[in-house]
ModelCIF file with pLDDT and N, C-alpha, C, O atoms, coordinates in Angstrom:
data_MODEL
#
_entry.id   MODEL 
#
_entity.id                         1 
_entity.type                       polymer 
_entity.pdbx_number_of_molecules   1 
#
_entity_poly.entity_id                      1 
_entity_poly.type                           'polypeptide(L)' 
_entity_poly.nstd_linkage                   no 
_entity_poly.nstd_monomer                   no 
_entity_poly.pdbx_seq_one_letter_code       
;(UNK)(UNK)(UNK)(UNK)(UNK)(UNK)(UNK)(UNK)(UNK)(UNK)(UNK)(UNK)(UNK)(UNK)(UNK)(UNK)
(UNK)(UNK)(UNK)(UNK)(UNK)(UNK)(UNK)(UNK)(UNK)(UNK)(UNK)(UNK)(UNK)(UNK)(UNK)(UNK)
(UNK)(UNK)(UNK)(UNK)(UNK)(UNK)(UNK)(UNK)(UNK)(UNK)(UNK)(UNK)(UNK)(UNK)
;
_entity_poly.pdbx_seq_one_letter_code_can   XXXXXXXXXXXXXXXXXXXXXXXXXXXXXXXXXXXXXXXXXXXXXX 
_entity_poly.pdbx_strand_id                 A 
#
loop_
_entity_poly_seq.entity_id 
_entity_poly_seq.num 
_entity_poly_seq.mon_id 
_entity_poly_seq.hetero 
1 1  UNK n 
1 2  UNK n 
1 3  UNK n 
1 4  UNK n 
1 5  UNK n 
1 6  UNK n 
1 7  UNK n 
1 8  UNK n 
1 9  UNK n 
1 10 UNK n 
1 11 UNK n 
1 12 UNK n 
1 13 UNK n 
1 14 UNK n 
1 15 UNK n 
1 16 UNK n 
1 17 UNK n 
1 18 UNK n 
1 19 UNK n 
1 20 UNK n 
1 21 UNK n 
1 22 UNK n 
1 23 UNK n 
1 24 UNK n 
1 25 UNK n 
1 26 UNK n 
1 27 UNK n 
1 28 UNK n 
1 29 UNK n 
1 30 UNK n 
1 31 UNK n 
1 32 UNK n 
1 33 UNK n 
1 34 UNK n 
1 35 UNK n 
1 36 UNK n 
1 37 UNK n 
1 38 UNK n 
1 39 UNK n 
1 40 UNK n 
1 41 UNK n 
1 42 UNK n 
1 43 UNK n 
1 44 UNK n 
1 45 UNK n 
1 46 UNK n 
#
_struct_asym.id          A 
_struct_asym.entity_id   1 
#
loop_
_ma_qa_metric.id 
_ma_qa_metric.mode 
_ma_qa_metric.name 
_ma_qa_metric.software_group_id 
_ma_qa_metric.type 
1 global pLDDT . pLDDT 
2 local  pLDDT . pLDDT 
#
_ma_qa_metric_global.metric_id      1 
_ma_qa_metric_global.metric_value   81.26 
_ma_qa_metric_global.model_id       1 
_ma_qa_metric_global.ordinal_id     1 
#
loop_
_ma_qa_metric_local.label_asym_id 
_ma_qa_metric_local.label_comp_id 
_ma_qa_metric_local.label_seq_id 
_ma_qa_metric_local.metric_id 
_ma_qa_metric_local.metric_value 
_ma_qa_metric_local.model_id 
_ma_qa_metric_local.ordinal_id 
A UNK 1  2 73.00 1 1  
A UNK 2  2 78.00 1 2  
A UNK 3  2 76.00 1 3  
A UNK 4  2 76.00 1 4  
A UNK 5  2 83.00 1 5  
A UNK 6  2 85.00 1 6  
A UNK 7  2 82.00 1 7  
A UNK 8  2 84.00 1 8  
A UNK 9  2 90.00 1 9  
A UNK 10 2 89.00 1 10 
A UNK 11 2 87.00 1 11 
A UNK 12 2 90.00 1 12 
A UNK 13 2 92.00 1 13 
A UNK 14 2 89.00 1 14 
A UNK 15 2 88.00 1 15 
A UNK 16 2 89.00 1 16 
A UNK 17 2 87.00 1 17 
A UNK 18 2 84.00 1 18 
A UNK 19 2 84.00 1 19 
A UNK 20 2 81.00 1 20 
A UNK 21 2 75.00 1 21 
A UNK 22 2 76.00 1 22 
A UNK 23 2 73.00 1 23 
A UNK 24 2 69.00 1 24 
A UNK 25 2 71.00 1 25 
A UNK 26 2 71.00 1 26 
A UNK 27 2 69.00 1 27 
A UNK 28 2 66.00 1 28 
A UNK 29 2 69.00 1 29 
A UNK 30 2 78.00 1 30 
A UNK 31 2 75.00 1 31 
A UNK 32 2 75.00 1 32 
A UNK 33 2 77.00 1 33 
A UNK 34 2 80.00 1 34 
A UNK 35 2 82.00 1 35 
A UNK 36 2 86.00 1 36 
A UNK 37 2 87.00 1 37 
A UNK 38 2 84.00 1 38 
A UNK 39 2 82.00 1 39 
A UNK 40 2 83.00 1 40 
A UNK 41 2 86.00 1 41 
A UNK 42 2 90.00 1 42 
A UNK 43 2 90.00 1 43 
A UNK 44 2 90.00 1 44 
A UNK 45 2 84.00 1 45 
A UNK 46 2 83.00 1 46 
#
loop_
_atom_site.group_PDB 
_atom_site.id 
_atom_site.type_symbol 
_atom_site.label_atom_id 
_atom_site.label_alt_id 
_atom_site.label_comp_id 
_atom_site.label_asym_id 
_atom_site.label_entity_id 
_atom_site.label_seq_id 
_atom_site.pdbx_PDB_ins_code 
_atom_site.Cartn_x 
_atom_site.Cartn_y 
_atom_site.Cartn_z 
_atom_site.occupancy 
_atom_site.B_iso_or_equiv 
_atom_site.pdbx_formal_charge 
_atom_site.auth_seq_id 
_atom_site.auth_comp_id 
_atom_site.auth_asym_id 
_atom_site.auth_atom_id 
_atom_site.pdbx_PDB_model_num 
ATOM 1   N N  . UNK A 1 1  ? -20.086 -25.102 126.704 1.00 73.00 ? 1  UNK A N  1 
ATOM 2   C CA . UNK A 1 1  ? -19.643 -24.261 125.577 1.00 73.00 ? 1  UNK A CA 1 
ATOM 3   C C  . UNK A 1 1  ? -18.120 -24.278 125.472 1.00 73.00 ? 1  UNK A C  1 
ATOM 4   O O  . UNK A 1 1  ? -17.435 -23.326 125.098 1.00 73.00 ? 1  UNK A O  1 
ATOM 5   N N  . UNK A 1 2  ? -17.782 -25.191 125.759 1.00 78.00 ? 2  UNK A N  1 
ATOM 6   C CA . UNK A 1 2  ? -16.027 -25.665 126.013 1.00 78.00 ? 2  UNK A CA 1 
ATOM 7   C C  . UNK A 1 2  ? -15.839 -25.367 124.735 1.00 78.00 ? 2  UNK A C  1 
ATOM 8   O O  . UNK A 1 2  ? -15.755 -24.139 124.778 1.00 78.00 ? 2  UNK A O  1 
ATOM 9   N N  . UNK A 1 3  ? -15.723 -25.667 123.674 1.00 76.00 ? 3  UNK A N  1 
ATOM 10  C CA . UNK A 1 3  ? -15.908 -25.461 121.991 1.00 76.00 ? 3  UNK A CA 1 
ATOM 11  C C  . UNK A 1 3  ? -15.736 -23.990 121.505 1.00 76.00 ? 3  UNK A C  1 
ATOM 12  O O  . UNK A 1 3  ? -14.887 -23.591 120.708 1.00 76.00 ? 3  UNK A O  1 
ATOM 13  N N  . UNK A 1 4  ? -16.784 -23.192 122.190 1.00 76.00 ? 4  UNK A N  1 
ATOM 14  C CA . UNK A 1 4  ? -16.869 -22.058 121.885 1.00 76.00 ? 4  UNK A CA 1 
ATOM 15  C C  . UNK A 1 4  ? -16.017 -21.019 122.431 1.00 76.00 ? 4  UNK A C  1 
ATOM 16  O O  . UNK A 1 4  ? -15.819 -19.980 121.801 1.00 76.00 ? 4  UNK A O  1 
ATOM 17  N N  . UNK A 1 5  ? -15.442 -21.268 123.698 1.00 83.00 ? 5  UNK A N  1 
ATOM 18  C CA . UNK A 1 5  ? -14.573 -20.848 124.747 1.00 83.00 ? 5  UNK A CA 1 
ATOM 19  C C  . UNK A 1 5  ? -13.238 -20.869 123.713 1.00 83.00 ? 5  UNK A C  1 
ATOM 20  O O  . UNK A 1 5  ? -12.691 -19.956 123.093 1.00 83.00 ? 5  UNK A O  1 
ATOM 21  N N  . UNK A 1 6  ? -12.978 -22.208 123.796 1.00 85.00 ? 6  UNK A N  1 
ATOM 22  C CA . UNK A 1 6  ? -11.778 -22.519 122.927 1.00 85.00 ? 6  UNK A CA 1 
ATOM 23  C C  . UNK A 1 6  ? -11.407 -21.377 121.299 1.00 85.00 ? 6  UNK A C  1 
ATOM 24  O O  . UNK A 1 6  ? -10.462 -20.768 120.797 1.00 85.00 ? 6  UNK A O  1 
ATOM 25  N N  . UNK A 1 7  ? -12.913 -21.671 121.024 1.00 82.00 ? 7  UNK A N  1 
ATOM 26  C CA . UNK A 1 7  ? -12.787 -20.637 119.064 1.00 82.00 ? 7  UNK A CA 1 
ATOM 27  C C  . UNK A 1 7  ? -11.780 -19.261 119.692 1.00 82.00 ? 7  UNK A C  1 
ATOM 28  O O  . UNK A 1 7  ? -10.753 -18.778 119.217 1.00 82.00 ? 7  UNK A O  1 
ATOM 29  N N  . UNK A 1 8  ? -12.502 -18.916 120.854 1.00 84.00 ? 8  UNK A N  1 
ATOM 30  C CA . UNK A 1 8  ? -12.513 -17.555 121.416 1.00 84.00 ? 8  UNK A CA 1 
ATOM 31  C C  . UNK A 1 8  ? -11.194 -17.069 121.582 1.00 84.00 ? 8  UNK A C  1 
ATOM 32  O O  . UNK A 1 8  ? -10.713 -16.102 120.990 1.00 84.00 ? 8  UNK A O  1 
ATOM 33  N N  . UNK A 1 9  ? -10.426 -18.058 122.730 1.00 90.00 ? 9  UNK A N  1 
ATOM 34  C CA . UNK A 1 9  ? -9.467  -17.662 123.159 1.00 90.00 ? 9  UNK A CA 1 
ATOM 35  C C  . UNK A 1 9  ? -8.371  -18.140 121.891 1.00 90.00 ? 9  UNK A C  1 
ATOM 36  O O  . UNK A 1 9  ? -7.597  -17.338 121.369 1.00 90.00 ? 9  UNK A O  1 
ATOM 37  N N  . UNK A 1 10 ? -8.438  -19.220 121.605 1.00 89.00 ? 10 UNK A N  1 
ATOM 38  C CA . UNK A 1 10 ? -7.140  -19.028 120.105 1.00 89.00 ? 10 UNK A CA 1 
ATOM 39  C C  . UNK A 1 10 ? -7.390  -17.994 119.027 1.00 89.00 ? 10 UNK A C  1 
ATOM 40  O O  . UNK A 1 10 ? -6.400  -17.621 118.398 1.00 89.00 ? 10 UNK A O  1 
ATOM 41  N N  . UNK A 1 11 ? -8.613  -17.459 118.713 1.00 87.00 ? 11 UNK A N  1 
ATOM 42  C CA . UNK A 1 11 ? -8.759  -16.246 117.709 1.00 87.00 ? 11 UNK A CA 1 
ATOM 43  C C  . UNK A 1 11 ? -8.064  -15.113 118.485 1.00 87.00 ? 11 UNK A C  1 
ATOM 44  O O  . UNK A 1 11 ? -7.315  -14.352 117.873 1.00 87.00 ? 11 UNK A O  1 
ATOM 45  N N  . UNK A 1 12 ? -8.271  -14.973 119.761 1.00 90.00 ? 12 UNK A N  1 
ATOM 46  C CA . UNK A 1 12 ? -7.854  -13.582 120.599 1.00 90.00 ? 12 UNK A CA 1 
ATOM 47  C C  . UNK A 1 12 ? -6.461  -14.242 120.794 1.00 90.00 ? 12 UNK A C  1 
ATOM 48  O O  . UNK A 1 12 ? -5.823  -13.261 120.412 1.00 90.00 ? 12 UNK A O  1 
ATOM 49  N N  . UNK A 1 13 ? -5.630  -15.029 121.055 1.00 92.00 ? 13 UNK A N  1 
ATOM 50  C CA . UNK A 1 13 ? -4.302  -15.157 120.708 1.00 92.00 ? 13 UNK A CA 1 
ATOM 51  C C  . UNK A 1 13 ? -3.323  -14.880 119.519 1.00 92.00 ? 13 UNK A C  1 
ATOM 52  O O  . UNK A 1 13 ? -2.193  -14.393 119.509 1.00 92.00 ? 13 UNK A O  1 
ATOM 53  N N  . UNK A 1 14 ? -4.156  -15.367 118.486 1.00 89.00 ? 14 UNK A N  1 
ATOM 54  C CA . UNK A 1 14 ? -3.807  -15.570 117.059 1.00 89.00 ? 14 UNK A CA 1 
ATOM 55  C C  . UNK A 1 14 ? -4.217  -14.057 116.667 1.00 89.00 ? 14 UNK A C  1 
ATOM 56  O O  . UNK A 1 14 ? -4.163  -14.009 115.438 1.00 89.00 ? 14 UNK A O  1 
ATOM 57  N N  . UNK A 1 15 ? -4.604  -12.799 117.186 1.00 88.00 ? 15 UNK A N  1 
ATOM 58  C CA . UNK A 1 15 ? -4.815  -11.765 116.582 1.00 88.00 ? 15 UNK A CA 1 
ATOM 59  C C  . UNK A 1 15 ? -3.975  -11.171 117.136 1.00 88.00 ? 15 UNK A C  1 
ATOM 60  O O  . UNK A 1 15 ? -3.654  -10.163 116.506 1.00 88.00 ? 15 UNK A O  1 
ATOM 61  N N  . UNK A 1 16 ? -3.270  -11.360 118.341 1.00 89.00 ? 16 UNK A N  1 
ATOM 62  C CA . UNK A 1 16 ? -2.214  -10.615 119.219 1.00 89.00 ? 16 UNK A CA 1 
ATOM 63  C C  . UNK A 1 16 ? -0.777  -11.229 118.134 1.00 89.00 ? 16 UNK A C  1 
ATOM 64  O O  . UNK A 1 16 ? 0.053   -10.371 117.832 1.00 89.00 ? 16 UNK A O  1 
ATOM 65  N N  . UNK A 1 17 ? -0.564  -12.628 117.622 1.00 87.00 ? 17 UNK A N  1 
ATOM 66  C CA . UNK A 1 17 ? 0.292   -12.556 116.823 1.00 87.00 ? 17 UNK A CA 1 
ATOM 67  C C  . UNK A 1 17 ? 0.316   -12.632 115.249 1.00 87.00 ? 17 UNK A C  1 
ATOM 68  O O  . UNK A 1 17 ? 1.010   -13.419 114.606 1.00 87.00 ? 17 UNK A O  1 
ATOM 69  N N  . UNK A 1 18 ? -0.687  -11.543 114.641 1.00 84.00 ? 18 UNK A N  1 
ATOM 70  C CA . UNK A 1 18 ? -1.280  -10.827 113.377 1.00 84.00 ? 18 UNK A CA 1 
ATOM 71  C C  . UNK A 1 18 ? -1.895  -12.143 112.899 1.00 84.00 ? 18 UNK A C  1 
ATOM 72  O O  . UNK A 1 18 ? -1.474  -12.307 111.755 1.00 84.00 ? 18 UNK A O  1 
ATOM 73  N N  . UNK A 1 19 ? -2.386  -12.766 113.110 1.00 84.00 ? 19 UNK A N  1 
ATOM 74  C CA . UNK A 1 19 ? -3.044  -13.865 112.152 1.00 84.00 ? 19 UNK A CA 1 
ATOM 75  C C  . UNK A 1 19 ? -4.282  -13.412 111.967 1.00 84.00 ? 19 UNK A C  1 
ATOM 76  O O  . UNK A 1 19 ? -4.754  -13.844 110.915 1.00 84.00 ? 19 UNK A O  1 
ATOM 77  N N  . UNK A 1 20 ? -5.122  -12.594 112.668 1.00 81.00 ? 20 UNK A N  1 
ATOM 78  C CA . UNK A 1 20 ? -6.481  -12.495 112.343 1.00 81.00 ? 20 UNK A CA 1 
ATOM 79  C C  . UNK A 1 20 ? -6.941  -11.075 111.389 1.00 81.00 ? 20 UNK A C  1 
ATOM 80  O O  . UNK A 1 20 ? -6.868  -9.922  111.814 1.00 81.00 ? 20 UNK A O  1 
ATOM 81  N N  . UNK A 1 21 ? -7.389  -11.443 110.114 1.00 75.00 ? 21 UNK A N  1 
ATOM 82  C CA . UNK A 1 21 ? -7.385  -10.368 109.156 1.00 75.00 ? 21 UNK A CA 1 
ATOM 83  C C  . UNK A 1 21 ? -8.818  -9.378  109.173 1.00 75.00 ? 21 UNK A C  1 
ATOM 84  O O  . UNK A 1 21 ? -9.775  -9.956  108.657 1.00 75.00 ? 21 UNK A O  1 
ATOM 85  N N  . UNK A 1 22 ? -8.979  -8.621  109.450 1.00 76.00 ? 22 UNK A N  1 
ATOM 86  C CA . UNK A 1 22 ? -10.275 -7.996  109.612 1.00 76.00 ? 22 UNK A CA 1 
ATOM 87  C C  . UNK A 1 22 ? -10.865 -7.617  107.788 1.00 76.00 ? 22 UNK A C  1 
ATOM 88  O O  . UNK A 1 22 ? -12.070 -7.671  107.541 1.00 76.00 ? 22 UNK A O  1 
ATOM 89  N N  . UNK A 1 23 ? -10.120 -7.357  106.983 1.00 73.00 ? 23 UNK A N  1 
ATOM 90  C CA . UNK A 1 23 ? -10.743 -7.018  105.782 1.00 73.00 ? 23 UNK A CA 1 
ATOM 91  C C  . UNK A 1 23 ? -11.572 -7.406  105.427 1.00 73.00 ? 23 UNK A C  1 
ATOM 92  O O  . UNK A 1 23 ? -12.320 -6.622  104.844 1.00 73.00 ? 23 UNK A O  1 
ATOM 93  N N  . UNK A 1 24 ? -12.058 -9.078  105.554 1.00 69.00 ? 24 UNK A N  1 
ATOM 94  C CA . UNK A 1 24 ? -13.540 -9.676  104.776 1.00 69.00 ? 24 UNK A CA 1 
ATOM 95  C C  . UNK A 1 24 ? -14.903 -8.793  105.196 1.00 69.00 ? 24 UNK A C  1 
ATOM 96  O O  . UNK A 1 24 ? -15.948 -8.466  104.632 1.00 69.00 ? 24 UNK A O  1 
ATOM 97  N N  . UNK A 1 25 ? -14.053 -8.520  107.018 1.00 71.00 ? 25 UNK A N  1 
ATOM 98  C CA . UNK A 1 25 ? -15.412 -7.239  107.365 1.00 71.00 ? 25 UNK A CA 1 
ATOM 99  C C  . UNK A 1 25 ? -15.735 -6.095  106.639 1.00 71.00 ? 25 UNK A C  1 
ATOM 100 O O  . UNK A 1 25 ? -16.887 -5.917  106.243 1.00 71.00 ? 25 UNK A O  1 
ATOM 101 N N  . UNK A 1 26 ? -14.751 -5.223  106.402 1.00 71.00 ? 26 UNK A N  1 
ATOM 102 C CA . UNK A 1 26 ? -14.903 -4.273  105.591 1.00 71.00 ? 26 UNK A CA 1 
ATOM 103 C C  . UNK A 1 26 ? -14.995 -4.496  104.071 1.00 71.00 ? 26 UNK A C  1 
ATOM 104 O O  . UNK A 1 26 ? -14.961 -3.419  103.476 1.00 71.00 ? 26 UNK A O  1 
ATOM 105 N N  . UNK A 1 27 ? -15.074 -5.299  103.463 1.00 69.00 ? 27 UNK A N  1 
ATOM 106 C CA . UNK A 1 27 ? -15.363 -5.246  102.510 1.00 69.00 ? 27 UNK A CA 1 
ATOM 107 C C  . UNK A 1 27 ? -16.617 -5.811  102.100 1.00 69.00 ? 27 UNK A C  1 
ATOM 108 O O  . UNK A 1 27 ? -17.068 -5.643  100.967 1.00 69.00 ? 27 UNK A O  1 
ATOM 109 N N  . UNK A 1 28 ? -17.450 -6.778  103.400 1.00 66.00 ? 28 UNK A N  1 
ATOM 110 C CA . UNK A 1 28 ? -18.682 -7.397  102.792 1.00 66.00 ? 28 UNK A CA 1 
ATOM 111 C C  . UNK A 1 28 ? -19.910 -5.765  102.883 1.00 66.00 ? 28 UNK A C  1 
ATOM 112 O O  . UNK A 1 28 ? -19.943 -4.614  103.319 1.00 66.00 ? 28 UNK A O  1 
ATOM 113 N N  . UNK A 1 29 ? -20.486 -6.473  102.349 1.00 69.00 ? 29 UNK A N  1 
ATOM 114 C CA . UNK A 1 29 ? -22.232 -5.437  102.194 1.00 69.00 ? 29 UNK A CA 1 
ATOM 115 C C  . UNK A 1 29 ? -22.521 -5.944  103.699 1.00 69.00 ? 29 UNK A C  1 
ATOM 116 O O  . UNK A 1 29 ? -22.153 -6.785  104.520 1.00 69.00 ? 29 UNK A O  1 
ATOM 117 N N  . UNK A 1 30 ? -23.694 -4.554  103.461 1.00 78.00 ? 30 UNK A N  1 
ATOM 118 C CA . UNK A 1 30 ? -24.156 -4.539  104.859 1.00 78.00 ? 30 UNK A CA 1 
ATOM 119 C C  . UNK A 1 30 ? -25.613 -5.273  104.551 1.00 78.00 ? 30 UNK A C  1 
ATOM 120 O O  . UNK A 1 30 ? -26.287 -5.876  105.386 1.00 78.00 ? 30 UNK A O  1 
ATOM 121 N N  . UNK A 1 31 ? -25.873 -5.115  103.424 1.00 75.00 ? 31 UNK A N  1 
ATOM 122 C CA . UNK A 1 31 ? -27.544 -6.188  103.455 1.00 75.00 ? 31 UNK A CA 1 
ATOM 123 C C  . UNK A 1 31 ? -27.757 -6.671  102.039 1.00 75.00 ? 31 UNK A C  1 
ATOM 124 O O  . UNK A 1 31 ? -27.633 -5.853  101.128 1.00 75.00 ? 31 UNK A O  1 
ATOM 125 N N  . UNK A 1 32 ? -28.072 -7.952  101.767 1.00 75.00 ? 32 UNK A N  1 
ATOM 126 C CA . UNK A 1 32 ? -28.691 -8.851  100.852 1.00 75.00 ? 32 UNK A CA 1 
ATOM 127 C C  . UNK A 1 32 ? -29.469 -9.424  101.083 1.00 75.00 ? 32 UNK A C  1 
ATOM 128 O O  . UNK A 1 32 ? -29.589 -9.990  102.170 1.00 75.00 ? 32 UNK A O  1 
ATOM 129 N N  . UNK A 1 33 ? -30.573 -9.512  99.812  1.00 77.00 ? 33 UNK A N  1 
ATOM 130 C CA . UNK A 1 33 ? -31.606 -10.357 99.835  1.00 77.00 ? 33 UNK A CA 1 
ATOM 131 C C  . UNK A 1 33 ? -31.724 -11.727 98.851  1.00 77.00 ? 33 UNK A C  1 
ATOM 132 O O  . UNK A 1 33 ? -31.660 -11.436 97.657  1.00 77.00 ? 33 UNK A O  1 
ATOM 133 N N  . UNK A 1 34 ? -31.857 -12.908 99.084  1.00 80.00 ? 34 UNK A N  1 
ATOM 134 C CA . UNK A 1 34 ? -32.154 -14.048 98.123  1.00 80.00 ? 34 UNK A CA 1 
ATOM 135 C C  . UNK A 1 34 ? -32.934 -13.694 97.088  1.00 80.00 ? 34 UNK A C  1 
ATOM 136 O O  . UNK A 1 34 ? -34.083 -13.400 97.417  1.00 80.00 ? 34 UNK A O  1 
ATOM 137 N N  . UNK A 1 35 ? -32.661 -13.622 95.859  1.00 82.00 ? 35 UNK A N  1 
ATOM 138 C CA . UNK A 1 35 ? -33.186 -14.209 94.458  1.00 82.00 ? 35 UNK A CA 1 
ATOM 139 C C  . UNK A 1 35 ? -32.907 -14.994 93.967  1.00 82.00 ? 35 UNK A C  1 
ATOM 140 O O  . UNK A 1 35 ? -31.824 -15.542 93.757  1.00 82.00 ? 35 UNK A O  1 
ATOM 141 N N  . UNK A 1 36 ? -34.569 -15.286 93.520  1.00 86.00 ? 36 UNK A N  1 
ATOM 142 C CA . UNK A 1 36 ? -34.465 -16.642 92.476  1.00 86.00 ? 36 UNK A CA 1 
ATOM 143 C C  . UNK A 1 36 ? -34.069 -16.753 91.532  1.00 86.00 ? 36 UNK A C  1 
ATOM 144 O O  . UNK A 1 36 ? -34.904 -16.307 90.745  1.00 86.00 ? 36 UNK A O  1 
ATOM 145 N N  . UNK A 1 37 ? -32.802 -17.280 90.767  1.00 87.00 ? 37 UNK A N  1 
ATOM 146 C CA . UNK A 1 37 ? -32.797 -17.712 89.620  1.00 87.00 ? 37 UNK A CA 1 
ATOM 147 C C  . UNK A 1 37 ? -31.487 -16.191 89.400  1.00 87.00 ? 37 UNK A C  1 
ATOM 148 O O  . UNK A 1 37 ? -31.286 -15.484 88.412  1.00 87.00 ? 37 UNK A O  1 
ATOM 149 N N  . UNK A 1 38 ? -30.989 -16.176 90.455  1.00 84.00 ? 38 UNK A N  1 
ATOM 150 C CA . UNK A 1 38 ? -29.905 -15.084 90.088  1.00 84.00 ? 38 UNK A CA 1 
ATOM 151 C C  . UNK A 1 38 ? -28.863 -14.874 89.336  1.00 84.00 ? 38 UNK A C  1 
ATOM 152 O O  . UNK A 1 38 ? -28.247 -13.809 89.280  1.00 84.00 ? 38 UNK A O  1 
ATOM 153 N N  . UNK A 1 39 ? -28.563 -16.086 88.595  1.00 82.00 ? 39 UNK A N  1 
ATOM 154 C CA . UNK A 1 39 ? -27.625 -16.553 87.483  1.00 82.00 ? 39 UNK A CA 1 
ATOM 155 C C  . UNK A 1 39 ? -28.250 -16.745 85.994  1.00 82.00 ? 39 UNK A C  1 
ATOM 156 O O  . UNK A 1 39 ? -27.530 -17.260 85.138  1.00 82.00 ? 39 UNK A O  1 
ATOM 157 N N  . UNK A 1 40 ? -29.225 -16.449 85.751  1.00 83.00 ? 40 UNK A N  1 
ATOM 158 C CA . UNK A 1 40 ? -30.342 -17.145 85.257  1.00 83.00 ? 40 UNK A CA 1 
ATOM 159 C C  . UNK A 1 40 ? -31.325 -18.039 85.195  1.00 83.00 ? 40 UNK A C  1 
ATOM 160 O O  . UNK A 1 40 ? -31.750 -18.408 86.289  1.00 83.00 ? 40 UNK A O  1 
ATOM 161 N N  . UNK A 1 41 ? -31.906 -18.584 84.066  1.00 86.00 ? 41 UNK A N  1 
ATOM 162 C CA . UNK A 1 41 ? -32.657 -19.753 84.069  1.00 86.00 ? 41 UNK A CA 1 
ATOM 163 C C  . UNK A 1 41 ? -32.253 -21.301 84.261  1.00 86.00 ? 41 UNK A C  1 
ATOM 164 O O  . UNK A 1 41 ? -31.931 -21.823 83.193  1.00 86.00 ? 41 UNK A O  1 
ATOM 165 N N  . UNK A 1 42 ? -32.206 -22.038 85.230  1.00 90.00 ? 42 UNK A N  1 
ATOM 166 C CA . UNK A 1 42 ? -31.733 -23.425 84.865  1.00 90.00 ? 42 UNK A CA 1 
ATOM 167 C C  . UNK A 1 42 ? -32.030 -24.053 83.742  1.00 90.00 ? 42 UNK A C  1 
ATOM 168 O O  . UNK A 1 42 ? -33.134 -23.914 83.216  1.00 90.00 ? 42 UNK A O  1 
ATOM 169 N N  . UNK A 1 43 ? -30.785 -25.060 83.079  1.00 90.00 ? 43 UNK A N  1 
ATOM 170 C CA . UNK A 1 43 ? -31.309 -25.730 82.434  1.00 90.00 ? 43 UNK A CA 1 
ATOM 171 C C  . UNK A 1 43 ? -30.797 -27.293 82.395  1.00 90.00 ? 43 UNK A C  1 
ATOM 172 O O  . UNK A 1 43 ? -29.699 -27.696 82.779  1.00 90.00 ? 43 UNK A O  1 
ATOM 173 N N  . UNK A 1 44 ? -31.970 -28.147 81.782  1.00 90.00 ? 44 UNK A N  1 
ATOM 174 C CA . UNK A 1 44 ? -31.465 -29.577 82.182  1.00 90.00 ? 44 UNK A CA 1 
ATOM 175 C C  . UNK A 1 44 ? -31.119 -30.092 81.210  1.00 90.00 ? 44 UNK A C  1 
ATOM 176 O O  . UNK A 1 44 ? -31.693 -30.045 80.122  1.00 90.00 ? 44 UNK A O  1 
ATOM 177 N N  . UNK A 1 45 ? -29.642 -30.928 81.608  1.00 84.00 ? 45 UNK A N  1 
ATOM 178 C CA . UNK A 1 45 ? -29.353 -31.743 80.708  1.00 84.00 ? 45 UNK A CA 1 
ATOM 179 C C  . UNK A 1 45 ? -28.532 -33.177 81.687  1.00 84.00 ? 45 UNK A C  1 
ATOM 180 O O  . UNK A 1 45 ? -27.855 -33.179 82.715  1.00 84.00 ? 45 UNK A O  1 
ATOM 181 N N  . UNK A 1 46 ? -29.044 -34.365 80.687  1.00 83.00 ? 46 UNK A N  1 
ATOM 182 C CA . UNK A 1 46 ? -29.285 -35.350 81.927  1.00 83.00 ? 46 UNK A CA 1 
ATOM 183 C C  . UNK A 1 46 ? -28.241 -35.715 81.854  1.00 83.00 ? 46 UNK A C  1 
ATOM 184 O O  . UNK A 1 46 ? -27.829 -36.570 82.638  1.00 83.00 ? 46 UNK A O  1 
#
């Protein structure tokens, strides 16, 4: 998990010198569900 080690320790560096922004957390929803066709109906054109 050398890879994952690595994400770890440069995010926990990079937050000690402000690079890491927490807002996307607070601002996403806490639950969604997939719908079909959530934009509307497709339509084809070739």
């Amino acid at each position: 998990i050398a890879v994952l080690i690595g994400l770890l320790v440069g995010t926990i560096v990079a937050a000690f010198m402000g690079m890491v922004s927490l807002q996307p957390v607070a601002e996403a929803s806490w639950l969604h569900f997939p719908q079909p066709f959530y934009f509307g109906a497709p339509h084809f054109e070739w």
